[in-house]
C-alpha atoms as a PDB file:
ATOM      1  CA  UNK A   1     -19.910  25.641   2.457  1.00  0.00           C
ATOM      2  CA  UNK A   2     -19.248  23.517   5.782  1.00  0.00           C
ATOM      3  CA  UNK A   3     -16.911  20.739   5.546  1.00  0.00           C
ATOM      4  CA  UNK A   4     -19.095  18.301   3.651  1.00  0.00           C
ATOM      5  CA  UNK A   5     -19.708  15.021   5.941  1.00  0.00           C
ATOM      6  CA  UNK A   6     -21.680  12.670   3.318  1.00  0.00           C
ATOM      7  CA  UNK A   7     -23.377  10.014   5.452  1.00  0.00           C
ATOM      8  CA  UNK A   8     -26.755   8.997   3.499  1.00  0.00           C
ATOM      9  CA  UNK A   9     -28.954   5.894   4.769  1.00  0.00           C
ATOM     10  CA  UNK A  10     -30.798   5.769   1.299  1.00  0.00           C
ATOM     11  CA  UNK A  11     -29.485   5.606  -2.660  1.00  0.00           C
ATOM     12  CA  UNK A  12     -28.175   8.754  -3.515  1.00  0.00           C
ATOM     13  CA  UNK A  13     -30.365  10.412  -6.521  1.00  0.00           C
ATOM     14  CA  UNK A  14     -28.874  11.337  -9.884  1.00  0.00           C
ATOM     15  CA  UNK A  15     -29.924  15.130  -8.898  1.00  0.00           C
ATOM     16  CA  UNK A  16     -27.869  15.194  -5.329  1.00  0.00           C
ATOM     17  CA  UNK A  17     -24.868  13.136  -6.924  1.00  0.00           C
ATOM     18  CA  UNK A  18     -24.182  15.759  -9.792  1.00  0.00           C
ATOM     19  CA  UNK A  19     -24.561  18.216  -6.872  1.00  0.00           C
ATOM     20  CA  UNK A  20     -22.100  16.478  -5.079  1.00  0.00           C
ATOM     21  CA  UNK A  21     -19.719  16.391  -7.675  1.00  0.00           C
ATOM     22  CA  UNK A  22     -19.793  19.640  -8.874  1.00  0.00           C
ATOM     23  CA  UNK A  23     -18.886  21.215  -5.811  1.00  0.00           C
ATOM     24  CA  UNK A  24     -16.107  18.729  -4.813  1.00  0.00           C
ATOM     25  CA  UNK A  25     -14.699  19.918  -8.692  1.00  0.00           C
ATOM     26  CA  UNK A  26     -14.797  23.395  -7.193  1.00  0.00           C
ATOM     27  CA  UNK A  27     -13.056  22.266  -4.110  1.00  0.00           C
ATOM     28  CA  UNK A  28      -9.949  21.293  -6.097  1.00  0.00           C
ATOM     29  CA  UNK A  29      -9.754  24.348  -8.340  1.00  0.00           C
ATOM     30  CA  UNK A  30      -9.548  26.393  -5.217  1.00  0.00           C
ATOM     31  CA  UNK A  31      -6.226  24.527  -4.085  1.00  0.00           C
ATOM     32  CA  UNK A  32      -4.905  25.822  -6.881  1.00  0.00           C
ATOM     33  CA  UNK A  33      -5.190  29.625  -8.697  1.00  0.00           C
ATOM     34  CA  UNK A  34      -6.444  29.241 -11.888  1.00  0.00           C
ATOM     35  CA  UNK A  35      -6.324  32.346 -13.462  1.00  0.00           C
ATOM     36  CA  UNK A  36      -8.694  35.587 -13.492  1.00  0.00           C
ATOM     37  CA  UNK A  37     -11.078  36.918 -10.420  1.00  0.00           C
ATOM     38  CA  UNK A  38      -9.990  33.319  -8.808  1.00  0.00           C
ATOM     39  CA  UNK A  39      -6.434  33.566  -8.881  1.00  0.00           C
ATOM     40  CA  UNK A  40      -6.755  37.391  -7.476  1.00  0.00           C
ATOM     41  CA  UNK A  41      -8.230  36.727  -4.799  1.00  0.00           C
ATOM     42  CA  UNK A  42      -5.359  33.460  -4.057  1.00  0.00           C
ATOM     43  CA  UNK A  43      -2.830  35.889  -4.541  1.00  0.00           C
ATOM     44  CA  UNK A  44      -4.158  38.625  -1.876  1.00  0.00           C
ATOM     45  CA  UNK A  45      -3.142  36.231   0.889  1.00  0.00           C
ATOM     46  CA  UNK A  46       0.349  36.318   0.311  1.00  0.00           C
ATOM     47  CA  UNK A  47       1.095  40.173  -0.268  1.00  0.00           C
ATOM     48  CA  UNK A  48       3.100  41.091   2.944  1.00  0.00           C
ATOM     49  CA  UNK A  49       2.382  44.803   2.843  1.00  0.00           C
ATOM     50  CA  UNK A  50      -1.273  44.280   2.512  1.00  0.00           C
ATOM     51  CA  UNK A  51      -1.688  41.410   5.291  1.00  0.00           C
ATOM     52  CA  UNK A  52       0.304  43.801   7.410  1.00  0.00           C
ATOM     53  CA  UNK A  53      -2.233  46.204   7.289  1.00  0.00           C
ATOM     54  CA  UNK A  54      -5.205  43.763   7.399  1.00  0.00           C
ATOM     55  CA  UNK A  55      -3.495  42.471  10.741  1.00  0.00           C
ATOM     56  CA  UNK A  56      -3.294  45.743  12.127  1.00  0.00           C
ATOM     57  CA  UNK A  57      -6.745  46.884  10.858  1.00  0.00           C
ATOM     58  CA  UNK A  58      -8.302  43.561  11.965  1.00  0.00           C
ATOM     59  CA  UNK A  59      -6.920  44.282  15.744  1.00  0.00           C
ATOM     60  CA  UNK A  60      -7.959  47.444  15.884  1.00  0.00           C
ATOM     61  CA  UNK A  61     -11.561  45.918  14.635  1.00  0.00           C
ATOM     62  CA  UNK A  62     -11.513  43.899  18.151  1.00  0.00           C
ATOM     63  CA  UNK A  63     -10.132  46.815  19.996  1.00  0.00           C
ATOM     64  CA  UNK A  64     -13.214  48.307  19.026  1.00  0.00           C
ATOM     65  CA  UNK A  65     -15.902  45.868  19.321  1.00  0.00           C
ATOM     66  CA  UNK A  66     -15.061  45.744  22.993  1.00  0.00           C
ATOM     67  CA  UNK A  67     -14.558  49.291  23.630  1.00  0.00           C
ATOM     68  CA  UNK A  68     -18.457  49.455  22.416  1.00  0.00           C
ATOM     69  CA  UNK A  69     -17.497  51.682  19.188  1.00  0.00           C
ATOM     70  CA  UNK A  70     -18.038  50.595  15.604  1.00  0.00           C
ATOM     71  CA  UNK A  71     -15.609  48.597  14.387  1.00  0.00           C
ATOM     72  CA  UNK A  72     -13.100  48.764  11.911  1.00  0.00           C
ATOM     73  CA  UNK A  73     -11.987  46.258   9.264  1.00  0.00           C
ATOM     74  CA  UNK A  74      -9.777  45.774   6.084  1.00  0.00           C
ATOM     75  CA  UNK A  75     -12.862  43.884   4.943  1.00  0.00           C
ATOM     76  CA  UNK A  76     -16.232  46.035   4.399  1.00  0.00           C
ATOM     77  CA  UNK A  77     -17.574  46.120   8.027  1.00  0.00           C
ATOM     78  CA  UNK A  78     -21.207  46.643   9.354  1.00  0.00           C
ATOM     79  CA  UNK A  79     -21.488  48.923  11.846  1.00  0.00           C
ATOM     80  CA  UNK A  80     -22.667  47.701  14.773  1.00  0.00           C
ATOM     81  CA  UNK A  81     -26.744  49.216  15.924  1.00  0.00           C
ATOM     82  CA  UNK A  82     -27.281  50.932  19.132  1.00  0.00           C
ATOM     83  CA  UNK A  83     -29.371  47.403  19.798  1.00  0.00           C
ATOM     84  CA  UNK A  84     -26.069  45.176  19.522  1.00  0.00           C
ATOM     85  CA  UNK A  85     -25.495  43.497  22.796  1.00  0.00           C
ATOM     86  CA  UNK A  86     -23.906  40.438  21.159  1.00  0.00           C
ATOM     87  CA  UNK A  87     -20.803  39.868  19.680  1.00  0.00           C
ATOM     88  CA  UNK A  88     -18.586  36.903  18.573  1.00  0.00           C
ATOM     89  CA  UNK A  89     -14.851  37.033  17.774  1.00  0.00           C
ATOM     90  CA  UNK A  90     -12.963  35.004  15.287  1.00  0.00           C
ATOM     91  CA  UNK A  91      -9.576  35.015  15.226  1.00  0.00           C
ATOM     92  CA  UNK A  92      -6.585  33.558  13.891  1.00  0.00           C
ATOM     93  CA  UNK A  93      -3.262  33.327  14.136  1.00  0.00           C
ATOM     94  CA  UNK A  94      -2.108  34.048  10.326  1.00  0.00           C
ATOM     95  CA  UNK A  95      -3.914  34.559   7.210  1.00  0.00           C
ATOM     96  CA  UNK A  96      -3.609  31.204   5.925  1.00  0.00           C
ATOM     97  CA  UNK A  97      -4.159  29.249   9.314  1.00  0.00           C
ATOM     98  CA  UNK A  98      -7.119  27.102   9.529  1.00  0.00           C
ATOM     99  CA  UNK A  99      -7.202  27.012  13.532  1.00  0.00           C
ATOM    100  CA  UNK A 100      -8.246  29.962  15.332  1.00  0.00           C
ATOM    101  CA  UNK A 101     -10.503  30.652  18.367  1.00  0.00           C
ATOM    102  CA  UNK A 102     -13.969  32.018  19.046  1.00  0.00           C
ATOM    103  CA  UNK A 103     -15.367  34.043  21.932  1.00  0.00           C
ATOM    104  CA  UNK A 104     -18.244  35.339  22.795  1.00  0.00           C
ATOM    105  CA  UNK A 105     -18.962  38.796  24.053  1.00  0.00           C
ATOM    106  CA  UNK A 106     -22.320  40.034  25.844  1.00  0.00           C
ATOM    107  CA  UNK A 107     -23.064  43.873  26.429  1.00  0.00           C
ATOM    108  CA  UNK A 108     -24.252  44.398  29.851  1.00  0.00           C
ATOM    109  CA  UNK A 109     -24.346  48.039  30.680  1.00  0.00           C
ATOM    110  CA  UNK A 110     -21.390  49.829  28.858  1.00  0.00           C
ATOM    111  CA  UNK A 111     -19.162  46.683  29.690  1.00  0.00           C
ATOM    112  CA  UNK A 112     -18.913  43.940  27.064  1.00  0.00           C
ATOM    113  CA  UNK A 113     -17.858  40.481  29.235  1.00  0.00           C
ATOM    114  CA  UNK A 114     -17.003  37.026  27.747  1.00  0.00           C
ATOM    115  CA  UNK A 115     -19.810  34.526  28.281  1.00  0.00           C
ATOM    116  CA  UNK A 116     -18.469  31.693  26.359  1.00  0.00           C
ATOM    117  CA  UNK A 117     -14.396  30.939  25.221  1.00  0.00           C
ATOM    118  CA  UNK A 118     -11.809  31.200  23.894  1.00  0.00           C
ATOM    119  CA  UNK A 119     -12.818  27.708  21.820  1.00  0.00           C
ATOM    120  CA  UNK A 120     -10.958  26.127  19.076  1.00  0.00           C
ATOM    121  CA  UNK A 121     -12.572  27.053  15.670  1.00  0.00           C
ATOM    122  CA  UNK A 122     -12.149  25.690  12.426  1.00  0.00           C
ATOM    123  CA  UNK A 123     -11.850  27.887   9.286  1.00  0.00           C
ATOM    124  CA  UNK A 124     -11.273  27.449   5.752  1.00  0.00           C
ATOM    125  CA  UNK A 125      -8.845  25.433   3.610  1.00  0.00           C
ATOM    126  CA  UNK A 126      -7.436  28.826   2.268  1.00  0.00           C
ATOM    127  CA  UNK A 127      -7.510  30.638   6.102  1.00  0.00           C
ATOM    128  CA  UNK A 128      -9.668  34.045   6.154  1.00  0.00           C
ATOM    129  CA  UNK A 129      -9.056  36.690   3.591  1.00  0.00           C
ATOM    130  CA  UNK A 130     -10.974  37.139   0.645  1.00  0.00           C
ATOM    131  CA  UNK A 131     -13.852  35.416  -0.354  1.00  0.00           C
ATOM    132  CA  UNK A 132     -15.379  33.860  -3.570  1.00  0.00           C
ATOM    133  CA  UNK A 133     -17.623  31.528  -4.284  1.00  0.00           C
ATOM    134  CA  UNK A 134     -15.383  27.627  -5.121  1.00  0.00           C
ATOM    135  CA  UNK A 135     -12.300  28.930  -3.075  1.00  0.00           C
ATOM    136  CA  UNK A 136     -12.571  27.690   0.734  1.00  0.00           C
ATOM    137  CA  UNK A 137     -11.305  30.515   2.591  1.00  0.00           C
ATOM    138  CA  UNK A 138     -13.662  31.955   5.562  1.00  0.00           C
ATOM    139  CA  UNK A 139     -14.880  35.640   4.886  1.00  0.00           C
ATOM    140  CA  UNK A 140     -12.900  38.518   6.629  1.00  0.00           C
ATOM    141  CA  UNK A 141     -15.028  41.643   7.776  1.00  0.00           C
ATOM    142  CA  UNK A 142     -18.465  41.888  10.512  1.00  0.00           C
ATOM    143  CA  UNK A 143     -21.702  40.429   9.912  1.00  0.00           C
ATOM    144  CA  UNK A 144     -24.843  39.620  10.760  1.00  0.00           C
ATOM    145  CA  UNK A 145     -26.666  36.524  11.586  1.00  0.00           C
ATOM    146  CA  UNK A 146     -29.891  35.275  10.054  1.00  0.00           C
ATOM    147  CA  UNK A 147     -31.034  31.649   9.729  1.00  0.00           C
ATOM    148  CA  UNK A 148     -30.493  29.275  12.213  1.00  0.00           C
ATOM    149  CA  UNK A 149     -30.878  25.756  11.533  1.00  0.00           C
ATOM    150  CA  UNK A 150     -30.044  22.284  11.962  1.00  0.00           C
ATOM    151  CA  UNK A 151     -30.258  18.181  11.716  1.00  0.00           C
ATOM    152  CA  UNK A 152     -31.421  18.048  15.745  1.00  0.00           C
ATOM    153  CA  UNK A 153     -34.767  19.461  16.922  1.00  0.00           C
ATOM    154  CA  UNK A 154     -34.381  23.593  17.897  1.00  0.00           C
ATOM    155  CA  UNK A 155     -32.265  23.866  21.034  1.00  0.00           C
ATOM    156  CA  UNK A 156     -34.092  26.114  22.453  1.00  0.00           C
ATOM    157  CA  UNK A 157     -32.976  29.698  20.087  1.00  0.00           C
ATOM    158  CA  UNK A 158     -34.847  32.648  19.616  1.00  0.00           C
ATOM    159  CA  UNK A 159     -33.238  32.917  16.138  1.00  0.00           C
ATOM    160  CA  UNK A 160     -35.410  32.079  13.218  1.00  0.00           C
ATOM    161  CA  UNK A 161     -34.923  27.913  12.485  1.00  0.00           C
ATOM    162  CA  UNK A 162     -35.824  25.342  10.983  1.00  0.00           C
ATOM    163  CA  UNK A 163     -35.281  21.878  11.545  1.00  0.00           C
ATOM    164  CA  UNK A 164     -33.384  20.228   8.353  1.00  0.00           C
ATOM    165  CA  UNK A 165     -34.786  17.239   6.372  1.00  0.00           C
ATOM    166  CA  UNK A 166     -33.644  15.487   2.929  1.00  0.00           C
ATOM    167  CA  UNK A 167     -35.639  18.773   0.918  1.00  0.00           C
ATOM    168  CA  UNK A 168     -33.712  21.346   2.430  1.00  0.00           C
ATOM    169  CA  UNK A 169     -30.664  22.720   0.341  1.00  0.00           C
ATOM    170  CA  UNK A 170     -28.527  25.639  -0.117  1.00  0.00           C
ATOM    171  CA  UNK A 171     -28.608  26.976  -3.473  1.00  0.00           C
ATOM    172  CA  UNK A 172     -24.703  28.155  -4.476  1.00  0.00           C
ATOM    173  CA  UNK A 173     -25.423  28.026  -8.294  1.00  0.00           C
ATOM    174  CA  UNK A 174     -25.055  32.208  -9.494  1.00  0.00           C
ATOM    175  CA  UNK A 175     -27.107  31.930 -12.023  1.00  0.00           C
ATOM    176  CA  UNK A 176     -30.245  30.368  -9.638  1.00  0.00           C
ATOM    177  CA  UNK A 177     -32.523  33.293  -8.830  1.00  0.00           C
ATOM    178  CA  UNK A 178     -32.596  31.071  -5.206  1.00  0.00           C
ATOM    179  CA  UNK A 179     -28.705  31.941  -4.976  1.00  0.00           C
ATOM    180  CA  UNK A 180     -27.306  32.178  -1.343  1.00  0.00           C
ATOM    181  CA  UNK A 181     -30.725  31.044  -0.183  1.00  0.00           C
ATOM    182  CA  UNK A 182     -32.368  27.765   1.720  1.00  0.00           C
ATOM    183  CA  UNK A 183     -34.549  26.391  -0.746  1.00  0.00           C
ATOM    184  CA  UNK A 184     -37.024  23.471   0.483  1.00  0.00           C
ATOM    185  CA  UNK A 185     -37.584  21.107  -2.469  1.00  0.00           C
ATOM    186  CA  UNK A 186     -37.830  17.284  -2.945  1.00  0.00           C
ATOM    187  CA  UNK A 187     -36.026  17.789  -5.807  1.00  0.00           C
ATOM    188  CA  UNK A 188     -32.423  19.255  -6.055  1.00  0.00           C
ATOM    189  CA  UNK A 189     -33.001  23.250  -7.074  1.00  0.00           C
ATOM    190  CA  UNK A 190     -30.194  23.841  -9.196  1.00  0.00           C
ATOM    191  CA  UNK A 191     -26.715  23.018 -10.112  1.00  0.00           C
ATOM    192  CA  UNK A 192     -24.400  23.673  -7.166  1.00  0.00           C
ATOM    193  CA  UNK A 193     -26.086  22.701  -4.040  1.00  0.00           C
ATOM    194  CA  UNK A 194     -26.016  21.855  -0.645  1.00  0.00           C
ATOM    195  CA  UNK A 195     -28.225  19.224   0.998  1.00  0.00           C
ATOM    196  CA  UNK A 196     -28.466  20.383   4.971  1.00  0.00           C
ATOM    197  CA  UNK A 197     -29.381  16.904   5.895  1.00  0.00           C
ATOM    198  CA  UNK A 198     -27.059  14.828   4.059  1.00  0.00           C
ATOM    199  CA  UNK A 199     -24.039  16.957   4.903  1.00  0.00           C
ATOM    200  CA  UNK A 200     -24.120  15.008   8.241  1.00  0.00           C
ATOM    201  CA  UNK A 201     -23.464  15.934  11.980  1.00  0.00           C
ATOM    202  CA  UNK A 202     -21.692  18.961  10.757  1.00  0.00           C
ATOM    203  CA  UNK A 203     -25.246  20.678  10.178  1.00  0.00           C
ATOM    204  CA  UNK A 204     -26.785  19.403  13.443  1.00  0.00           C
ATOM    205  CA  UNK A 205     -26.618  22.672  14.624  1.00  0.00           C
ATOM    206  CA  UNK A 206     -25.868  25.640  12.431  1.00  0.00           C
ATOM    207  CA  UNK A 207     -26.446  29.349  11.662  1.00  0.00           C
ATOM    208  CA  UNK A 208     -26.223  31.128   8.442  1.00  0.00           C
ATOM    209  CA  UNK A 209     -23.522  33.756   8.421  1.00  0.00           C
ATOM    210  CA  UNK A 210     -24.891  36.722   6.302  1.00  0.00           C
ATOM    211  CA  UNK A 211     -21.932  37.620   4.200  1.00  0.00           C
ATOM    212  CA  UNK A 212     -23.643  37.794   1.064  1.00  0.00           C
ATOM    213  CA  UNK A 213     -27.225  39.362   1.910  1.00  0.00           C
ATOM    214  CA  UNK A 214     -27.711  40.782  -1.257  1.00  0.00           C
ATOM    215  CA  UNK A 215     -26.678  37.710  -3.124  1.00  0.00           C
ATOM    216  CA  UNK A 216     -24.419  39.257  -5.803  1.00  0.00           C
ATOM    217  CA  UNK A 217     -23.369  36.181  -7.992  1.00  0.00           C
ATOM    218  CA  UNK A 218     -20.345  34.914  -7.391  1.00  0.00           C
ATOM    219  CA  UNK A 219     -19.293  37.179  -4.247  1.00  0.00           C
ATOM    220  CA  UNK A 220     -19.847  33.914  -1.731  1.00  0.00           C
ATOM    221  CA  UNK A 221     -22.692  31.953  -0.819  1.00  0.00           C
ATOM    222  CA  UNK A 222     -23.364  29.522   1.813  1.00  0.00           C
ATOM    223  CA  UNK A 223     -20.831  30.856   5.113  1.00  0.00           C
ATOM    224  CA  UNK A 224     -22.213  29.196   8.506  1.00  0.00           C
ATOM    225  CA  UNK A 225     -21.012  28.891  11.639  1.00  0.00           C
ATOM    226  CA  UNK A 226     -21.613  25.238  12.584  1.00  0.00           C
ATOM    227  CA  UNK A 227     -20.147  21.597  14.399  1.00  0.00           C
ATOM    228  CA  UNK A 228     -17.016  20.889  13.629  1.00  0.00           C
ATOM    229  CA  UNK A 229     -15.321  17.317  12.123  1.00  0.00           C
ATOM    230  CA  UNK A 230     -11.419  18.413  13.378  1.00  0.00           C
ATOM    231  CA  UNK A 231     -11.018  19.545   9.701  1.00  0.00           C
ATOM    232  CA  UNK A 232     -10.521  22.712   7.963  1.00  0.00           C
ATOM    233  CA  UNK A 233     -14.041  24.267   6.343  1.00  0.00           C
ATOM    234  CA  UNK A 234     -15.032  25.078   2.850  1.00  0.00           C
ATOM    235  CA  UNK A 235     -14.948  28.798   4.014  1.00  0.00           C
ATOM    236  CA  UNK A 236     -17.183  28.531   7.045  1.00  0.00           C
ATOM    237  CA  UNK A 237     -16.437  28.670  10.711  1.00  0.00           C
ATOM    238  CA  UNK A 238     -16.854  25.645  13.032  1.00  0.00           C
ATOM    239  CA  UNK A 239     -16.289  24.681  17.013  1.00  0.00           C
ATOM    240  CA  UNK A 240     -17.331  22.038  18.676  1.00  0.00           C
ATOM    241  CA  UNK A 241     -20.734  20.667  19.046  1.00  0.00           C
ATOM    242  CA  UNK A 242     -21.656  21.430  22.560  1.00  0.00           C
ATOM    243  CA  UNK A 243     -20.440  24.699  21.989  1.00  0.00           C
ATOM    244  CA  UNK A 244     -22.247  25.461  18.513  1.00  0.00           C
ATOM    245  CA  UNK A 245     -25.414  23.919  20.953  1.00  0.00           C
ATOM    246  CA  UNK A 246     -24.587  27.290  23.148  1.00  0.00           C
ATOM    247  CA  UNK A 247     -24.325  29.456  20.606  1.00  0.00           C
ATOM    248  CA  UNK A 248     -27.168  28.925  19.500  1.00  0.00           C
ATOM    249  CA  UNK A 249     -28.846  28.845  22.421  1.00  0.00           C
ATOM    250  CA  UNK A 250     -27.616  32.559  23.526  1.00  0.00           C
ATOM    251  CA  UNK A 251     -28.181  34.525  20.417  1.00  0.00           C
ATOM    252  CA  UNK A 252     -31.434  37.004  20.589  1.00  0.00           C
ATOM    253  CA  UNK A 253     -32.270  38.506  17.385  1.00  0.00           C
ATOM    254  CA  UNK A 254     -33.079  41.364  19.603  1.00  0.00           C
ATOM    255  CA  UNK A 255     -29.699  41.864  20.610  1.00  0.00           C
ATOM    256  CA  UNK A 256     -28.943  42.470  17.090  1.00  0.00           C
ATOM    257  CA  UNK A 257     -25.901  39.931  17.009  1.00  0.00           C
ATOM    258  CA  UNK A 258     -22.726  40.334  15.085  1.00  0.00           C
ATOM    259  CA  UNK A 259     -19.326  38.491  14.204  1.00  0.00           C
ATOM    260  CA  UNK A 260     -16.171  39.857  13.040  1.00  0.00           C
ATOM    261  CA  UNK A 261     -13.636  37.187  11.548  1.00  0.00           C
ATOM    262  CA  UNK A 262      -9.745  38.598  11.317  1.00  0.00           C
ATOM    263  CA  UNK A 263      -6.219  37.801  11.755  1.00  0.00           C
ATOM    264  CA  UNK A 264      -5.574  38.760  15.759  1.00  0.00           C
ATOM    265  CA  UNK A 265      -5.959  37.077  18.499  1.00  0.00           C
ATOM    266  CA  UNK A 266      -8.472  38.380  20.686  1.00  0.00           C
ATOM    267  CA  UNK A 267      -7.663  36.137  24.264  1.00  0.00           C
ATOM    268  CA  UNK A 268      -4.441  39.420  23.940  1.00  0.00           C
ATOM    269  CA  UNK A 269      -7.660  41.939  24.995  1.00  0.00           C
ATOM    270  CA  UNK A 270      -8.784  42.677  28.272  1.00  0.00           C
ATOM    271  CA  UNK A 271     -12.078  41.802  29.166  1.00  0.00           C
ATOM    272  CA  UNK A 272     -13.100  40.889  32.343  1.00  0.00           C
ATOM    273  CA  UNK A 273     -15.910  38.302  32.626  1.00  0.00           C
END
């Protein structure tokens, strides 16, 4: 769900252009609410007692993080292991802001100390709230990271990757039993999909955000943190390419990485680097 770049050097196949086409339908049904599940989810950003409480909550979540204890989120959080050393931040100003920051937190000891930011970061359309699969707004909670991938050769990460080609897609289809998965095919795997390669330079260097890890249909599929184009996401986060590069290059699956995305800004707590 990054902020599709379509840039193709060969004829575009019937398979990828009803792909295409398809999701940019579900791109404009999630300007507006349309009624049901969708239109719950719109409203939730625009209830001032409950963003209130997210902001607070959301705060306290960073509070946390750095303080080494679990943290603590409107949105379900996972707890961080007694093996996380890594942590990334996401903030942003307001609930329905599309430019926020990143940073990047290391453990060493009991002290947790910036190693990279604050950075611009792009999120979705819709801000951070709520998710749902065809409305752009970048999850809210703490996750986990689990594929890393990308256009450009491996830049040197110790996180699982695999170097994108024309046959790699994300499935987003619900009904696919390869939901919320990569799926290598030369043909497109389903309905609503995402070609890694021909999204562009977005996906030159990526990493799946695990929002979704047990792929219930509909919840959200597809949330990386990748390159940015200067424009707001389809409900993933995304800083600029150098940095991504870093990123990437930093996170140790043995540090047991996480990421919390909120409403706060994070540069407001101390942490000496």
């Amino acid at each position: 769900m990054g902020s599709l770049l379509l840039r193709r050097a060969r004829p575009v196949t019937p398979s990828r252009l009803r792909s295409v086409s398809k999701r940019r339908r579900l791109r404009c049904e999630a300007i507006r609410p349309v009624g049901g599940a969708r239109a719950a989810a719109y409203d939730d950003r625009v209830k001032p007692g409950r963003r209130l409480a997210i902001v607070a909550a959301n705060l306290g979540a960073v509070l946390a993080v750095l303080s080494s204890a679990p943290p603590v989120s409107a949105a379900p959080a996972l707890p961080a292991s007694a093996q996380t050393s890594q942590w990334i931040v996401i903030g942003v100003p307001e609930a329905d802001a599309t430019t926020g920051t990143l940073t990047a937190f290391q453990k060493v000891g009991q002290q947790w100390k910036r190693v990279l930011g604050p950075t611009k970061a792009k999120v979705g359309e819709l801000g951070v709230g709520v998710p749902a699969d065809g409305v752009y707004r970048t999850p809210e909670g703490t996750f986990t990271f689990d594929q890393a991938f990308g256009r450009e050769p491996n830049p040197g990460t110790k996180m699982p990757y695999f170097q994108a080609t024309d046959q790699d897609w994300w499935d987003e289809d619900a009904s696919s039993p390869t939901y919320n998965t990569h799926v290598r095919s030369a043909t497109n795997p389903s309905s609503i999909t995402e070609n890694l390669y021909d999204s562009g330079p977005v996906y030159d260097y990526a990493v799946n955000i695990a929002v979704n890890p047990k792929r219930i249909p509909g919840k959200v599929s597809g949330i990386f943190l990748h390159v940015t184009d200067g424009n707001p996401t389809w409900g993933c986060v995304a800083i600029g390419r150098e940095e991504m590069k870093s990123i990437l290059t930093w996170l140790d699956p043995a540090a047991d990485p996480r990421i919390t995305i909120g409403v706060g800004t994070p540069s407001l707590v101390s942490s000496k680097s």
